[in-house]
Structure formats: C-alpha cells, structure tokens
C-alpha atoms as a PDB file:
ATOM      1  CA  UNK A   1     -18.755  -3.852   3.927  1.00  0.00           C
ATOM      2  CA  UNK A   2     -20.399  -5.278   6.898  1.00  0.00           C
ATOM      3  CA  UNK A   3     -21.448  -2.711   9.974  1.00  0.00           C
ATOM      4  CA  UNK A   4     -18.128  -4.465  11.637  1.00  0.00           C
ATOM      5  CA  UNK A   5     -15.939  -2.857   9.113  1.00  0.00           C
ATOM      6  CA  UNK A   6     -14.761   0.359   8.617  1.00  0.00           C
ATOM      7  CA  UNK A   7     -12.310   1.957   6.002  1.00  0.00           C
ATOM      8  CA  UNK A   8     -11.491   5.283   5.565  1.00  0.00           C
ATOM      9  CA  UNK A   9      -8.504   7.700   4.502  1.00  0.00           C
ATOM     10  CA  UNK A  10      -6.261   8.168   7.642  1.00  0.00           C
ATOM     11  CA  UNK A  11      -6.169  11.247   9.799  1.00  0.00           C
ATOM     12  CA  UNK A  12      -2.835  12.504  11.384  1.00  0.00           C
ATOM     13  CA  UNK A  13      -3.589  11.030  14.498  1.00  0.00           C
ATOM     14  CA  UNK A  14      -3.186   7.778  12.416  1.00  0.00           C
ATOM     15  CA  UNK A  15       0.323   7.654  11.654  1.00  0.00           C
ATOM     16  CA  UNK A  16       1.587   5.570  15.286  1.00  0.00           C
ATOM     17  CA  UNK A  17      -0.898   3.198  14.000  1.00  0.00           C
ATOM     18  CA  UNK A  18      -0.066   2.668  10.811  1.00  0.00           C
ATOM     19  CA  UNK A  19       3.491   2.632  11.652  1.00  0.00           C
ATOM     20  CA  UNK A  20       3.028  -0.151  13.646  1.00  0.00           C
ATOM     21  CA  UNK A  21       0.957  -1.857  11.005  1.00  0.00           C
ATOM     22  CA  UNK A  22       3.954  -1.505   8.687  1.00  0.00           C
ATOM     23  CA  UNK A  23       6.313  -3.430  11.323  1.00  0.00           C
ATOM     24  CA  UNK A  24       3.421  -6.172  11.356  1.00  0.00           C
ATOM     25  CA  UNK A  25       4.035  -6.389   7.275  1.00  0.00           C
ATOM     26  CA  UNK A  26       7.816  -6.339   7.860  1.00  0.00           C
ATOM     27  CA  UNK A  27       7.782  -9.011  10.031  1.00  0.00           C
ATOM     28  CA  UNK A  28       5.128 -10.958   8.045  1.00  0.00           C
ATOM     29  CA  UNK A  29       7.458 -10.625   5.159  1.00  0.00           C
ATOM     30  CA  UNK A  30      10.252 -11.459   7.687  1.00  0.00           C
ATOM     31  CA  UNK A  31      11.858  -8.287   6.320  1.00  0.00           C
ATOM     32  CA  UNK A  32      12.088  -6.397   9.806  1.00  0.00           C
ATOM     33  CA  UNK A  33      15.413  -5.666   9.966  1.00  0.00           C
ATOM     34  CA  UNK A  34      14.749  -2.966   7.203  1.00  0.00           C
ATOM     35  CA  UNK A  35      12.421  -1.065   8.627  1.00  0.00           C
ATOM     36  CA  UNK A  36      14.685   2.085   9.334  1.00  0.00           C
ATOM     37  CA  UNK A  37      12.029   4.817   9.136  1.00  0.00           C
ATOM     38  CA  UNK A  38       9.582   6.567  12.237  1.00  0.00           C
ATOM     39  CA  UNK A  39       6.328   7.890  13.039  1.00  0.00           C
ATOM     40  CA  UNK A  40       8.444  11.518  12.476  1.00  0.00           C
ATOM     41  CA  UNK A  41       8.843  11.012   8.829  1.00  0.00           C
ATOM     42  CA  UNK A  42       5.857   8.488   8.304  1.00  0.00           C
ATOM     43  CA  UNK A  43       3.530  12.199   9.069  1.00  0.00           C
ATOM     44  CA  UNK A  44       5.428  14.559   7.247  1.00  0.00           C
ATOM     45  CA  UNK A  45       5.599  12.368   4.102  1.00  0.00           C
ATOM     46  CA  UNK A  46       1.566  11.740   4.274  1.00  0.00           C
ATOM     47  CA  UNK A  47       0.376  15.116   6.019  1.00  0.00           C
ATOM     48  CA  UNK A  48       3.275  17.608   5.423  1.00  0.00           C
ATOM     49  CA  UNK A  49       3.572  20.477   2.989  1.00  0.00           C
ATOM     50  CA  UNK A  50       4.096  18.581   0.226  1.00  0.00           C
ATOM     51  CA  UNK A  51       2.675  14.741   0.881  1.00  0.00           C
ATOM     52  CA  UNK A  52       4.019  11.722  -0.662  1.00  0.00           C
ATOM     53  CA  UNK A  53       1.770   9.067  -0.078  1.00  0.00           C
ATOM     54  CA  UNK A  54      -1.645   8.410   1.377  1.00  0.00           C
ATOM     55  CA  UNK A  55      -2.870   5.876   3.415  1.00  0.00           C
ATOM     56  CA  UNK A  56      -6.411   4.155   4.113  1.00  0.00           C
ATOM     57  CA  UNK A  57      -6.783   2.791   7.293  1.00  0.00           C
ATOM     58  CA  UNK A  58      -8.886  -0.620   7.615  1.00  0.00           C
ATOM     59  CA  UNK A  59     -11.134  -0.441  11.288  1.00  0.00           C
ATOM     60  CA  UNK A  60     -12.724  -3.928  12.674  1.00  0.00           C
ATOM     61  CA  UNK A  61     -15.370  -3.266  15.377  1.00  0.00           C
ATOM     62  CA  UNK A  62     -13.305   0.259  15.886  1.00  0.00           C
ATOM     63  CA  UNK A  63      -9.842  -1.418  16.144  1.00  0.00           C
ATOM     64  CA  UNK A  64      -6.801  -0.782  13.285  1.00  0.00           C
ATOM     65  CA  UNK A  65      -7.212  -4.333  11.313  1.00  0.00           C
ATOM     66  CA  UNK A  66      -5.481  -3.270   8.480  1.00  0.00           C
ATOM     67  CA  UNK A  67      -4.350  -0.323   5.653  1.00  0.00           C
ATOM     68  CA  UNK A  68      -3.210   0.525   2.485  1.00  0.00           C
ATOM     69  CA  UNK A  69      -0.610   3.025   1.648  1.00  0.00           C
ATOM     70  CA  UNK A  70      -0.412   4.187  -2.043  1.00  0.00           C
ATOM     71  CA  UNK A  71       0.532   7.730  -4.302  1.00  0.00           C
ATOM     72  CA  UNK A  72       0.246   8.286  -7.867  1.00  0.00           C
ATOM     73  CA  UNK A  73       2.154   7.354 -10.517  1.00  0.00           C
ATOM     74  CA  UNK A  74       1.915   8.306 -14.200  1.00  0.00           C
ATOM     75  CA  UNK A  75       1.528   6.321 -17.556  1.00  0.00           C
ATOM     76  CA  UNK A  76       2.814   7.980 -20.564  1.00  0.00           C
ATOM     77  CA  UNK A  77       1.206   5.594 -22.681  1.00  0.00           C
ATOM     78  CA  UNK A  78      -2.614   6.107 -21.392  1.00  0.00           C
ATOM     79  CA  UNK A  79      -1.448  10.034 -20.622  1.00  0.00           C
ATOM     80  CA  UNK A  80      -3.376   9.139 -17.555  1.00  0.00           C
ATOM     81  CA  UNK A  81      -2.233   9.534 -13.644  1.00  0.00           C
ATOM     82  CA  UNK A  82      -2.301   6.066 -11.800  1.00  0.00           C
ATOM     83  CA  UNK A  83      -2.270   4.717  -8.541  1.00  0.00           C
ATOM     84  CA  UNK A  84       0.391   2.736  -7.264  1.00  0.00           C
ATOM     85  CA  UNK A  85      -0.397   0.900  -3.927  1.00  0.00           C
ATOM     86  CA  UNK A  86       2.666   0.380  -2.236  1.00  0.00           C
ATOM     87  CA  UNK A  87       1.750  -1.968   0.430  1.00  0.00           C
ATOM     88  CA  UNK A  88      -1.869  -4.110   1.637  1.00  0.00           C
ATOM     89  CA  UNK A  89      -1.482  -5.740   4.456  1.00  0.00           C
ATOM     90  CA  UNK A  90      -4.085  -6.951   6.914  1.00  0.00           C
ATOM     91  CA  UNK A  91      -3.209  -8.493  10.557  1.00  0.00           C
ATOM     92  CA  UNK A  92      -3.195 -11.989  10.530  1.00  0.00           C
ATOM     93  CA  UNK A  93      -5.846 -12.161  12.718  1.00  0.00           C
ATOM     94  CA  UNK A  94      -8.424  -9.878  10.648  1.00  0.00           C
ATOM     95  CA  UNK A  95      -7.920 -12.099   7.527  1.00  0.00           C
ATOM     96  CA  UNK A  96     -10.825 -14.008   5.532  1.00  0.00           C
ATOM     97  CA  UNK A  97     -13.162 -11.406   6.475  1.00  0.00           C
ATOM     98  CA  UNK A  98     -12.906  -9.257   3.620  1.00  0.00           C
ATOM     99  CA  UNK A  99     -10.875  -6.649   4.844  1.00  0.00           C
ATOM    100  CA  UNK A 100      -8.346  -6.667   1.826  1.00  0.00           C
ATOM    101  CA  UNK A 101     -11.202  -7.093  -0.736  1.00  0.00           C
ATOM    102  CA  UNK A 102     -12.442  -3.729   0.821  1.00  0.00           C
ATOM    103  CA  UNK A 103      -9.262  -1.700   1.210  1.00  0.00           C
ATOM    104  CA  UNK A 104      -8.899  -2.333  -2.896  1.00  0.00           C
ATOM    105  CA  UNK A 105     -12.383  -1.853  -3.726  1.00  0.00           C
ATOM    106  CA  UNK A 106     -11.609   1.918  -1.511  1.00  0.00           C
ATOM    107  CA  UNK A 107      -8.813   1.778  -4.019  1.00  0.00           C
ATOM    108  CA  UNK A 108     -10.890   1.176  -7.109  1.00  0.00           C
ATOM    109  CA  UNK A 109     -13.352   3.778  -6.121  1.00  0.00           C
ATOM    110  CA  UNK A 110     -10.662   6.331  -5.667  1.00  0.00           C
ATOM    111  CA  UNK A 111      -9.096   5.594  -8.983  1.00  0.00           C
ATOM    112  CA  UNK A 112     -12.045   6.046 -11.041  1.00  0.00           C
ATOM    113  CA  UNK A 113     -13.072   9.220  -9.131  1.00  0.00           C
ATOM    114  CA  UNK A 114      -9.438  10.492 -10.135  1.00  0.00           C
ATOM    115  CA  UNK A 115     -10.076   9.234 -13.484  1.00  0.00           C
ATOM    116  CA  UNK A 116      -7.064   6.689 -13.109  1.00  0.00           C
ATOM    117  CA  UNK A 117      -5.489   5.105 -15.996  1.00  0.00           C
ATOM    118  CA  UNK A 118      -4.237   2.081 -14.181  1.00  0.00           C
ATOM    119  CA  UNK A 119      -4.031   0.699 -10.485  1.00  0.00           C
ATOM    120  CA  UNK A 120      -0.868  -1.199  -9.832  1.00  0.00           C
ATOM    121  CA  UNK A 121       1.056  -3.054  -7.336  1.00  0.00           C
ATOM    122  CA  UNK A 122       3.985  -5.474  -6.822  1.00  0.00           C
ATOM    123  CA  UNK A 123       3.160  -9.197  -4.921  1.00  0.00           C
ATOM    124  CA  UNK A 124       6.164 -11.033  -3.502  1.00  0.00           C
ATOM    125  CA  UNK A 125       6.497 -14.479  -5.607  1.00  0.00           C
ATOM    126  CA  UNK A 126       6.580 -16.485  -2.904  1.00  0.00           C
ATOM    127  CA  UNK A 127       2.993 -15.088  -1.637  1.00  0.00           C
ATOM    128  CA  UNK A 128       1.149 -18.200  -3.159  1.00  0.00           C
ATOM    129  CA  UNK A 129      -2.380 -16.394  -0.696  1.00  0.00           C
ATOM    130  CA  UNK A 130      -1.797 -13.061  -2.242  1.00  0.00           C
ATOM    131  CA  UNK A 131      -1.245 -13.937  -5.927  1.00  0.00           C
ATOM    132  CA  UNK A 132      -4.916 -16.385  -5.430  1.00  0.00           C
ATOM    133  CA  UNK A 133      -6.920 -13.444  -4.031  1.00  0.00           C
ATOM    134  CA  UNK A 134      -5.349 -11.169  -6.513  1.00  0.00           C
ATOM    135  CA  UNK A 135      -5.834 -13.330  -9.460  1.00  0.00           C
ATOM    136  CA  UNK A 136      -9.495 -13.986  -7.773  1.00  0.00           C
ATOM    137  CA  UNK A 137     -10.384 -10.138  -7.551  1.00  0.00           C
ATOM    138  CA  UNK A 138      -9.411  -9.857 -11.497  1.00  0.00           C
ATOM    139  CA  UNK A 139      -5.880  -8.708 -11.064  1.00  0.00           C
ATOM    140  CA  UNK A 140      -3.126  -9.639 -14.047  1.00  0.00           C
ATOM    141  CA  UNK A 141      -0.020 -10.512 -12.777  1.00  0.00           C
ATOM    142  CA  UNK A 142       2.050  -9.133 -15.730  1.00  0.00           C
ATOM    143  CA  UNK A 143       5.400 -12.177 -16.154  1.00  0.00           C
ATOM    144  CA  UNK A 144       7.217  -9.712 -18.407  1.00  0.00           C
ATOM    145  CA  UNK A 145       8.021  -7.265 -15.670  1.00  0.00           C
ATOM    146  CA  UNK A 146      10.615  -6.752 -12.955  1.00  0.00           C
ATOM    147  CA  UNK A 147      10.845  -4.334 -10.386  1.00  0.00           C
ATOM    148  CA  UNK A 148      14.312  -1.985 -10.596  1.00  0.00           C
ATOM    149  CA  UNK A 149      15.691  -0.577  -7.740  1.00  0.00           C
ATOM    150  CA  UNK A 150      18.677   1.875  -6.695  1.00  0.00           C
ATOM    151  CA  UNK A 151      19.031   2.604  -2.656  1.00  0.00           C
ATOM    152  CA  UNK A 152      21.517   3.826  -0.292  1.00  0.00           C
ATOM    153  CA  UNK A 153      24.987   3.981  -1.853  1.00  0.00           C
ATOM    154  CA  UNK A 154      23.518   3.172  -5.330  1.00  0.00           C
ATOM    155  CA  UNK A 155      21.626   6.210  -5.491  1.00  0.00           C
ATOM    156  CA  UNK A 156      24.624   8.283  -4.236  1.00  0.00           C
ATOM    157  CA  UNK A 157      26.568   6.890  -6.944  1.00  0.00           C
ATOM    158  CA  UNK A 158      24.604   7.146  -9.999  1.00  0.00           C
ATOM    159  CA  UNK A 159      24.234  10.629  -8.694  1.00  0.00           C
ATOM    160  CA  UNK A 160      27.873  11.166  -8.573  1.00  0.00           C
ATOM    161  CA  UNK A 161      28.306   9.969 -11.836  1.00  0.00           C
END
C-alpha cells in the first residue's frame, strides 16, 4: 500500500458511502434498475444486532475509491468457516493503482486470521478485466460451477410448498 492508499473495515458513518459505491457497481454492471435496497437497511444489516455482512472501505488520498463487502460462509468439506466476498468494485477512475489488489490482500489477511478454509467469489463472464487480474492474483476460476438462485416470488413459493 502506498501512503496514498488507505483500507480499512467501515465505520457506521460509512454506510451513505458505500451505498453509493454499490450504485457505481450497478451501473458499471449496467444492472441499476435492481438496486431496490437503502442506506436504512444497508446499516442495520452491517452494524445492527445481528450483522450480515461487513464491508472494507478502500480511501485514495482520504476520498472513498473503492470497497469490498463480504460475510462468512461455511464448507462442510474443510469443516472450516469461509469468506464469501460478495462484491469488489473500485471507481473507474481509481483503477490500475492497486486498489483491488489491496482490498483482497485485506481479504486474505482477514481469512487467515479467522483461520478460513476458503475465500470465494463469483466474476460476471463477460468481465474479460476481472477474470485477468483474478487469474493474475492466483485465483481459480472453478468451470464446473454455477451460481443458483431463488428471489422474490420464488422464494415465497418454495416456501409455500
């Protein structure tokens, strides 16, 4: 990390910030049209009672460049917690500076102070940059897997069931 760059776990006071860090990645993803969440549930679900994620927030020269947001996961094969990170995304105009190398290498610290079986993520297909600097970084991006998902009505209806 250079004296320019900063990461750390976020603070309440963070969650505006990272909120609007996580419209940056929807629309980078051209996905924002789903972002339906707030800044109301964003801090309750990282600094509530019972949290659900955490988040590590990425500072150039003192200004948000970047996060992570992540919670564990479990493997029943290792018998070992995990971390998943749910979303890296740096702003476009923070990139090639290191700033995603530095958020993981957070992440790598973290999961071998937690004693972390594995440290896992998803990359869209079509991310041709991410996939590189993953692959680069010593990342396996496993061909045999696919991502399930139930939402909305699905859930309501396999609950139902």
């Amino acid at each position: 990390m250079t004296a320019q760059l900063k990461i750390r776990l976020a603070e309440p006071k963070d969650v505006p910030t990272i909120f609007e860090l996580i419209k940056a990645l929807a629309e980078y993803e051209k996905l924002s049209h789903t972002v339906t969440g707030n800044c109301k549930d964003l801090q309750e679900h990282l600094f509530g009672k019972r949290p659900y994620a955490e988040a590590i927030l990425a500072e150039w020269q003192e200004k948000a460049a970047g996060f992570a947001l992540f919670f564990c996961n479990y493997s029943t094969f290792l018998t070992k917690p995990g971390i998943y990170l749910e979303d890296l995304f740096v702003l476009p105009e923070y990139r090639r500076r290191g700033i995603g190398k530095a958020l993981l290498t957070y992440l790598a610290n973290l999961a071998r102070e937690r004693d972390a079986g594995r440290l896992e993520w998803s990359v869209l297909d079509w991310n041709d940059p991410a996939i590189a600097f993953y692959q680069r970084i010593g990342a396996t991006i496993l061909p045999d897997w696919r991502i399930c998902r139930l939402s909305g009505n699905a859930i309501s209806q396999l609950a139902d069931y």
